[in-house]
C-alpha atoms as a PDB file:
ATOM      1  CA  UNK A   1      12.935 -43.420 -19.694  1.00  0.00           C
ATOM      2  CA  UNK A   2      10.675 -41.610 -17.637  1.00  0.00           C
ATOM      3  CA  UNK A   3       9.936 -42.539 -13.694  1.00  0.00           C
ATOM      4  CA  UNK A   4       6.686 -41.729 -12.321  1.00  0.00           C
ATOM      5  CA  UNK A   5       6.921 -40.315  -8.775  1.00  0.00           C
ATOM      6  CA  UNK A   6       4.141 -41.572  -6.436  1.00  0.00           C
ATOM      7  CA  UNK A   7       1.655 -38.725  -5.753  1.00  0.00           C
ATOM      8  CA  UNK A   8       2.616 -37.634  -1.910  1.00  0.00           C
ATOM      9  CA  UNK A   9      -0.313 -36.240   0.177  1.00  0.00           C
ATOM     10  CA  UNK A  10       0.351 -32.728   1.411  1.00  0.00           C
ATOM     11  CA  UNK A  11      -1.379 -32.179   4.685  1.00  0.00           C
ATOM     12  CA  UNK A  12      -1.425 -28.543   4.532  1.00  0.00           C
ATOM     13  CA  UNK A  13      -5.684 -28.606   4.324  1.00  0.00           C
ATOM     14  CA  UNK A  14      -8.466 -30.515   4.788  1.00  0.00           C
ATOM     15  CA  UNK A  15     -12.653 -30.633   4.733  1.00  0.00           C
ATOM     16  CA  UNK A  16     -13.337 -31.981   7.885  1.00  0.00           C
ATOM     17  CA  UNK A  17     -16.917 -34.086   8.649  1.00  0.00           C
ATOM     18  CA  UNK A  18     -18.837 -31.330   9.602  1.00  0.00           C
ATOM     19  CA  UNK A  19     -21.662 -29.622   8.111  1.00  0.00           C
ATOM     20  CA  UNK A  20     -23.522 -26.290   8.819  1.00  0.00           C
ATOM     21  CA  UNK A  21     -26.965 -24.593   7.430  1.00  0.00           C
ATOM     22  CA  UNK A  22     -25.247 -22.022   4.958  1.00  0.00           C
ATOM     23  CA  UNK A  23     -28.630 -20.294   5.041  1.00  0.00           C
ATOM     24  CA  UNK A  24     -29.461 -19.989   8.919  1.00  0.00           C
ATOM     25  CA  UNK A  25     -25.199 -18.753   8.574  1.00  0.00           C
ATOM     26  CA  UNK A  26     -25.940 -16.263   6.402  1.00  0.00           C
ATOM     27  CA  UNK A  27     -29.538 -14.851   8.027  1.00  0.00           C
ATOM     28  CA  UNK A  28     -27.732 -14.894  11.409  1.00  0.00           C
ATOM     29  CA  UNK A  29     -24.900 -12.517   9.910  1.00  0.00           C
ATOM     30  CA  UNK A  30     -27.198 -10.425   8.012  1.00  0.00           C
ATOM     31  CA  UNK A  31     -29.180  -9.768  11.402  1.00  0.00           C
ATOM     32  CA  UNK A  32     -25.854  -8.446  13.110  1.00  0.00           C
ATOM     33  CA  UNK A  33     -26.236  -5.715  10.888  1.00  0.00           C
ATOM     34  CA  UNK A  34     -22.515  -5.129  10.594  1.00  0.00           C
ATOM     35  CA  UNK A  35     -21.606  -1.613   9.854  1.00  0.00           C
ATOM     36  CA  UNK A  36     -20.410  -0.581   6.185  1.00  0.00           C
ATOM     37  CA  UNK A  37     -16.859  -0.902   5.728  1.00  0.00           C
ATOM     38  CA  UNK A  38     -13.694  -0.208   3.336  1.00  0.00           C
ATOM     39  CA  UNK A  39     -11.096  -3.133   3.063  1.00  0.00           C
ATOM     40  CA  UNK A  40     -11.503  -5.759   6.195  1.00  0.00           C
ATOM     41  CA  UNK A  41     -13.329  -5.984   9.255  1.00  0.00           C
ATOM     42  CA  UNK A  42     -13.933  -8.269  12.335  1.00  0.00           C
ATOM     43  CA  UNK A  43     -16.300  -8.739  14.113  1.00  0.00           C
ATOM     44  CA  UNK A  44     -15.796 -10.630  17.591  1.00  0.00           C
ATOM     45  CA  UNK A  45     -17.962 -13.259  18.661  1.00  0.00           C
ATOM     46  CA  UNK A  46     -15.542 -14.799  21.491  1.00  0.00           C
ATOM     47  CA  UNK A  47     -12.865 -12.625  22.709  1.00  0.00           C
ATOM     48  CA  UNK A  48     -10.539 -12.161  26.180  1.00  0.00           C
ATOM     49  CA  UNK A  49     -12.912 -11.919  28.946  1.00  0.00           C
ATOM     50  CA  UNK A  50     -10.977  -8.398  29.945  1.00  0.00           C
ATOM     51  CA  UNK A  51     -12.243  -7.161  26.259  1.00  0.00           C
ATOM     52  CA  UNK A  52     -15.937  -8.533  26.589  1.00  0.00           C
ATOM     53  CA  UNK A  53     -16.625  -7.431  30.350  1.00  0.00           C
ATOM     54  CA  UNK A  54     -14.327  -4.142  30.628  1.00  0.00           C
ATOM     55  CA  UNK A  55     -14.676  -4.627  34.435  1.00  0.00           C
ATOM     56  CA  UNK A  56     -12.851  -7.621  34.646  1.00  0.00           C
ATOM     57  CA  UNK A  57      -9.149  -6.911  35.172  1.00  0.00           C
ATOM     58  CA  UNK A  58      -6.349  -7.644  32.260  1.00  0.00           C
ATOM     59  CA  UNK A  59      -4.403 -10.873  33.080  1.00  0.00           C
ATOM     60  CA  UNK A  60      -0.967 -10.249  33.765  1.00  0.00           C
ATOM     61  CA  UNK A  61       1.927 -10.642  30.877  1.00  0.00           C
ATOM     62  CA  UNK A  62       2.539 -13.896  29.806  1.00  0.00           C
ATOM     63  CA  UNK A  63       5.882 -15.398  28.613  1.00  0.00           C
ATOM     64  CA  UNK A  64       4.028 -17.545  25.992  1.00  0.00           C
ATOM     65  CA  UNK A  65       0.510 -15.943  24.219  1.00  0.00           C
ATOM     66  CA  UNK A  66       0.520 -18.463  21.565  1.00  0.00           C
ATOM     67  CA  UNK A  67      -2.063 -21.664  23.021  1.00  0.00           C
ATOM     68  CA  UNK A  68      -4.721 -19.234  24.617  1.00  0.00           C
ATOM     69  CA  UNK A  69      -4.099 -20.085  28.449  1.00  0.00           C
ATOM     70  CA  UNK A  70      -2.650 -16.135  29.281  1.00  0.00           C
ATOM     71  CA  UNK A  71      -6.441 -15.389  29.605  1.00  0.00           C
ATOM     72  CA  UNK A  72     -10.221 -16.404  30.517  1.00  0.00           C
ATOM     73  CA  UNK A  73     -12.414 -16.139  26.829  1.00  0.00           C
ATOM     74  CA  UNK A  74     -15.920 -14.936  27.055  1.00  0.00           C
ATOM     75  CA  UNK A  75     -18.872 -14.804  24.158  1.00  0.00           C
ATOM     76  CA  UNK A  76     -19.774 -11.513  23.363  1.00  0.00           C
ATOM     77  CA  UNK A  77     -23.467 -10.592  22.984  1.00  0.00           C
ATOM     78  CA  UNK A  78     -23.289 -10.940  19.215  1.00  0.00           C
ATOM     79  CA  UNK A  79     -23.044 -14.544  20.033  1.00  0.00           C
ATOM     80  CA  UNK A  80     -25.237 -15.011  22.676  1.00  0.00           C
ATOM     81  CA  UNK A  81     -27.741 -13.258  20.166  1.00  0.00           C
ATOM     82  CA  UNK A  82     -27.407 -15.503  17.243  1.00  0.00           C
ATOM     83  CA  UNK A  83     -28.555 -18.922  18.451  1.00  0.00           C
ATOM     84  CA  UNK A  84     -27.223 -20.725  15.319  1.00  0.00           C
ATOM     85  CA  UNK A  85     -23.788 -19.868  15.356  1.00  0.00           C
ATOM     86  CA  UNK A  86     -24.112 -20.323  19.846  1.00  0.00           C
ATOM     87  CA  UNK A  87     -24.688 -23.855  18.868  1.00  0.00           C
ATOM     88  CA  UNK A  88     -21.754 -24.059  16.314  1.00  0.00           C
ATOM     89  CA  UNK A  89     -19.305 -23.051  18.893  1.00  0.00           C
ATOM     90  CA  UNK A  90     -20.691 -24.837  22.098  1.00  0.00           C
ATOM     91  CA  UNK A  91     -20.628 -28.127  19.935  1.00  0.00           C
ATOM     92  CA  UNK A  92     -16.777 -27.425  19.502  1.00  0.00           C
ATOM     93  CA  UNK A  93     -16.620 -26.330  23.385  1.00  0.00           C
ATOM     94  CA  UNK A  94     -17.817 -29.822  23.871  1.00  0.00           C
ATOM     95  CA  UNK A  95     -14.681 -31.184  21.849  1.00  0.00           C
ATOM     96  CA  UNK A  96     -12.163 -29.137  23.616  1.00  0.00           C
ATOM     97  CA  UNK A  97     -11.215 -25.534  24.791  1.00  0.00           C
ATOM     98  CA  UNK A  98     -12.106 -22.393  22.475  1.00  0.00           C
ATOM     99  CA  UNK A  99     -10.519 -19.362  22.295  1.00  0.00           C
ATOM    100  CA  UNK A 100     -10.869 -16.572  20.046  1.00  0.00           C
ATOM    101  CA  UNK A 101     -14.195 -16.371  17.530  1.00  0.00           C
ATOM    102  CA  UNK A 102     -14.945 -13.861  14.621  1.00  0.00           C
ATOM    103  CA  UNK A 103     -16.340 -13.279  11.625  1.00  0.00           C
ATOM    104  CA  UNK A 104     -13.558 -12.096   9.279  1.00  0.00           C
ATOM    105  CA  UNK A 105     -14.910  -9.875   6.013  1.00  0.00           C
ATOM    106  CA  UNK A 106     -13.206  -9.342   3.253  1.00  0.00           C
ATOM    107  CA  UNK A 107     -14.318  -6.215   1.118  1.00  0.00           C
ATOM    108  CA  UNK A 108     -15.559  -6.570  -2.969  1.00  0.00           C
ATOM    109  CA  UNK A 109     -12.010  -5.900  -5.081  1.00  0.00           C
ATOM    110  CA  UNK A 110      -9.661  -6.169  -1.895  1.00  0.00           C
ATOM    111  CA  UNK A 111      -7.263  -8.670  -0.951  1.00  0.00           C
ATOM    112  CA  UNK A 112      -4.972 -10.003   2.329  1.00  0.00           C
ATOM    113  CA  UNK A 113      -1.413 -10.332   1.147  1.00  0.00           C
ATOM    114  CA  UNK A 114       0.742 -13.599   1.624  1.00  0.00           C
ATOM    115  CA  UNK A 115       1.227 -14.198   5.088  1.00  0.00           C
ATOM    116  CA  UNK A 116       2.135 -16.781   7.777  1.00  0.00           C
ATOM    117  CA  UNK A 117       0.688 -17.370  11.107  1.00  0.00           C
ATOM    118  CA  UNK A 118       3.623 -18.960  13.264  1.00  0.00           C
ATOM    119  CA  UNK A 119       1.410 -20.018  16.060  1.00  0.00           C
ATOM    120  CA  UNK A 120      -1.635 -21.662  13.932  1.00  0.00           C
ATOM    121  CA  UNK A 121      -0.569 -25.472  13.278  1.00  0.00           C
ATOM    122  CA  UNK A 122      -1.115 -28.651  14.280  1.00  0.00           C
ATOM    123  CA  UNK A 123       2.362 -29.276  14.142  1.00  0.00           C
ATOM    124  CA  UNK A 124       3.449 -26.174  16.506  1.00  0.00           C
ATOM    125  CA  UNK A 125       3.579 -27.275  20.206  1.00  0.00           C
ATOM    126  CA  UNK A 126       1.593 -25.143  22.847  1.00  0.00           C
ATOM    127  CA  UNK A 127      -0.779 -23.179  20.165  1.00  0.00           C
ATOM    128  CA  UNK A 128      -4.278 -23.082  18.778  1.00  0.00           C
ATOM    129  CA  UNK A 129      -5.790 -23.971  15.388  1.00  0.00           C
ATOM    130  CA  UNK A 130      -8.129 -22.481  13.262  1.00  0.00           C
ATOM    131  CA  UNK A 131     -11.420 -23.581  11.849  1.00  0.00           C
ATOM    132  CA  UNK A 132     -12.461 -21.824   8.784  1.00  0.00           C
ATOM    133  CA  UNK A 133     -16.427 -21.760   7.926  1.00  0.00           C
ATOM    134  CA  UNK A 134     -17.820 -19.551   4.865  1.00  0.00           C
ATOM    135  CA  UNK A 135     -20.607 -18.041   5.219  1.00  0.00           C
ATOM    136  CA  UNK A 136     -20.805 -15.429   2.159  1.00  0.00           C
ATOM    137  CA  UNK A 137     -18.393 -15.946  -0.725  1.00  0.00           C
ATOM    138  CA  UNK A 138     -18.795 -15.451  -4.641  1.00  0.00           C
ATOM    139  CA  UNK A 139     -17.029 -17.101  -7.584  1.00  0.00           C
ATOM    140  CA  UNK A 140     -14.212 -14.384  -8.095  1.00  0.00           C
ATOM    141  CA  UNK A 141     -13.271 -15.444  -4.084  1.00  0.00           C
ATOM    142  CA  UNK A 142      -9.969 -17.308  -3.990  1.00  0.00           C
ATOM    143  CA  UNK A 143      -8.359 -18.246  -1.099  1.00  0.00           C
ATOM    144  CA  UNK A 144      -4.363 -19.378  -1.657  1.00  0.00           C
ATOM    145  CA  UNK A 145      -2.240 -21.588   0.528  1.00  0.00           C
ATOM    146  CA  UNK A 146       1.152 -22.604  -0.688  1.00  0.00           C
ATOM    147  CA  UNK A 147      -0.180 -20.850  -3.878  1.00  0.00           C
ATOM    148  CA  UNK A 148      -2.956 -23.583  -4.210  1.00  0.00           C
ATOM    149  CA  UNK A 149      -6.479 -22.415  -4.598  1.00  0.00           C
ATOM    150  CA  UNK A 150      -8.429 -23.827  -1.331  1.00  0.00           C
ATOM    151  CA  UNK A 151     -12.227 -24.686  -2.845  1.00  0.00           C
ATOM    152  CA  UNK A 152     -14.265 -23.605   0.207  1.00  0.00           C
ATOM    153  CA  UNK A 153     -17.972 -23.408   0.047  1.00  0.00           C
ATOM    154  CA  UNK A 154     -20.674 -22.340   2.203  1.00  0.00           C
ATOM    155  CA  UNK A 155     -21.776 -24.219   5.794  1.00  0.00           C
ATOM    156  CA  UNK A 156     -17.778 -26.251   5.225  1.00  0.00           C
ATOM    157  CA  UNK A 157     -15.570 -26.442   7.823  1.00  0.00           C
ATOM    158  CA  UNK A 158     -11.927 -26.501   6.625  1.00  0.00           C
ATOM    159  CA  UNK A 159      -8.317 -26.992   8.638  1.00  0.00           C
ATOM    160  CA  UNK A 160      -5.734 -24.891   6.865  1.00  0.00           C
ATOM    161  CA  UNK A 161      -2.048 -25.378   7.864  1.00  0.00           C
ATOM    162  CA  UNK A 162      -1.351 -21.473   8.690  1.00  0.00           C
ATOM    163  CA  UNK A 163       1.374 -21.135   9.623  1.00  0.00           C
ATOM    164  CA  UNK A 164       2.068 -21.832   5.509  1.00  0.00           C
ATOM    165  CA  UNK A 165       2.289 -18.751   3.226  1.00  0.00           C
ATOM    166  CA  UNK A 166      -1.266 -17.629   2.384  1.00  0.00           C
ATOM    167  CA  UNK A 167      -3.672 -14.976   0.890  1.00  0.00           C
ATOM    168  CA  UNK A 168      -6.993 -14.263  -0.516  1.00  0.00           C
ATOM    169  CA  UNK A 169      -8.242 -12.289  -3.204  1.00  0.00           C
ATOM    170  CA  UNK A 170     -11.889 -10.958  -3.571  1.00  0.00           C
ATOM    171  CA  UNK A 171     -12.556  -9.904  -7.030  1.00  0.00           C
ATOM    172  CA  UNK A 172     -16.215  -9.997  -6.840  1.00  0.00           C
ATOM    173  CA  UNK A 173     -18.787  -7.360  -6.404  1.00  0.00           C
ATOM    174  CA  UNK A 174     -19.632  -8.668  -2.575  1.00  0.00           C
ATOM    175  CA  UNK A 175     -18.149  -9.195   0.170  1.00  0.00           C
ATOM    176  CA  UNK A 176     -16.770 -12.390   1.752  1.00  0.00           C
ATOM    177  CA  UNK A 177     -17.702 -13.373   5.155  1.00  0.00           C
ATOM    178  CA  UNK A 178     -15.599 -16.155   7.051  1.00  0.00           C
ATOM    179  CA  UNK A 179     -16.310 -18.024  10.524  1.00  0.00           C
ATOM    180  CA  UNK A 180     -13.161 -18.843  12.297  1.00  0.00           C
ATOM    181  CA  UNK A 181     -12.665 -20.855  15.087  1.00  0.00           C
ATOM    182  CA  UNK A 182      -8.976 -21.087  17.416  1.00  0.00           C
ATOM    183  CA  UNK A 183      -9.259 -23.755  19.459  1.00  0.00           C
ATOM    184  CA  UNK A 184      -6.836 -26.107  21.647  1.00  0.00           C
ATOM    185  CA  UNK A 185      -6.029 -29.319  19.805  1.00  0.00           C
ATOM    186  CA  UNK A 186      -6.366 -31.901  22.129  1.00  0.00           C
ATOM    187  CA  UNK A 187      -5.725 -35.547  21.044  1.00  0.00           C
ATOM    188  CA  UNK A 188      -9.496 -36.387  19.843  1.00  0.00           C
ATOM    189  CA  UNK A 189      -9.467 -33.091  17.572  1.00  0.00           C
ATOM    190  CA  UNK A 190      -6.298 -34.040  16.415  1.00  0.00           C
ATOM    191  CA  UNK A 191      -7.086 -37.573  15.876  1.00  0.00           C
ATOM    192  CA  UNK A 192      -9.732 -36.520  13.721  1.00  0.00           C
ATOM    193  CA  UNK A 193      -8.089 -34.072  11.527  1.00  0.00           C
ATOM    194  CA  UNK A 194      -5.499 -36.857  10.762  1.00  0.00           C
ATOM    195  CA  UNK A 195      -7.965 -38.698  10.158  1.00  0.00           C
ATOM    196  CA  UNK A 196      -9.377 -36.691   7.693  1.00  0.00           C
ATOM    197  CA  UNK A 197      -6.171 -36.034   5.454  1.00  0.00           C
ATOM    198  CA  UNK A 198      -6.742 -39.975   5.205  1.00  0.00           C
ATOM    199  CA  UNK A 199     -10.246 -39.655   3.269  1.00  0.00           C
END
């Protein structure tokens, strides 16, 4: 006889209830004018106020780097040029602390091996999370956590359980651009990514 096991939910990702122009993402990347490059790139949009403004000092060591506090964040100009994307992260500001911002690009034929980011999950006390927006992706993009594709389009924003194995592969002729987003999870943010995994 066989038993049918109740499908269990695995929280590991989620589409939260937020929306964003994929086209005013994509013209505001395009007018960076990012330079040409040959596997991955970053570009910062938010970064350690030390690395922005080289005359500010660099904060002393800290025991713990993991949640963000071992250092003031400033925007960098490629933010405070692209109004769009200025709005996307002061509307999270206005949820809770953010830290580190980029653009993460992924070459045409390359890939990021499977990996694990210790420090980015809900679950994992005094850290960040990340928000993950697409901006330019193509059909042979496939981004794998715990082996399972993640379907992430354009002008989404995703949580992703990191600190789970994970990789992408671009086998397409372009190349993909992501938006990511660390931020502090304070109780509303976290509230409504449980929330979420509900739906």
């Amino acid at each position: 006889m066989t038993t049918v096991q109740p499908t269990q939910l695995i929280n590991d990702r989620v589409k939260l209830p937020f929306h964003f122009d994929a086209n005013k993402l994509f013209d505001e990347y395009m007018a960076l004018q990012a330079a040409d490059f040959e596997y991955y790139d970053v570009i910062q949009l938010r970064a350690p106020a030390h690395i922005v403004d080289e005359s500010l000092p660099k904060p002393p060591p800290a025991a713990d780097y993991a949640d963000g506090s071992w250092t003031d964040w400033l925007d960098t100009n490629a933010l405070m040029n692209s109004p769009y994307l200025n709005d996307i992260i002061n509307s999270f500001k206005e949820i809770t602390t953010v830290t580190l911002v980029r653009l993460l690009r992924l070459a045409p034929h390359s890939e990021v091996k499977e990996h694990t980011d210790p420090t980015l999950g809900l679950e994992i006390e005094r850290s960040v999370i990340r928000l993950t927006i697409p901006i330019v992706k193509n059909d042979d993009v496939t981004f794998y956590l715990n082996d399972t594709p993640v379907e992430m389009e354009p002008g989404e924003c995703w949580y992703l359980r990191l600190t789970d194995k994970h990789r992408v592969i671009n086998a397409g002729n372009i190349e993909r651009v992501n938006l990511t987003i660390d931020m502090i999870p304070n109780d509303n943010l976290r509230q409504l990514i449980e929330d979420s995994f509900v739906k």
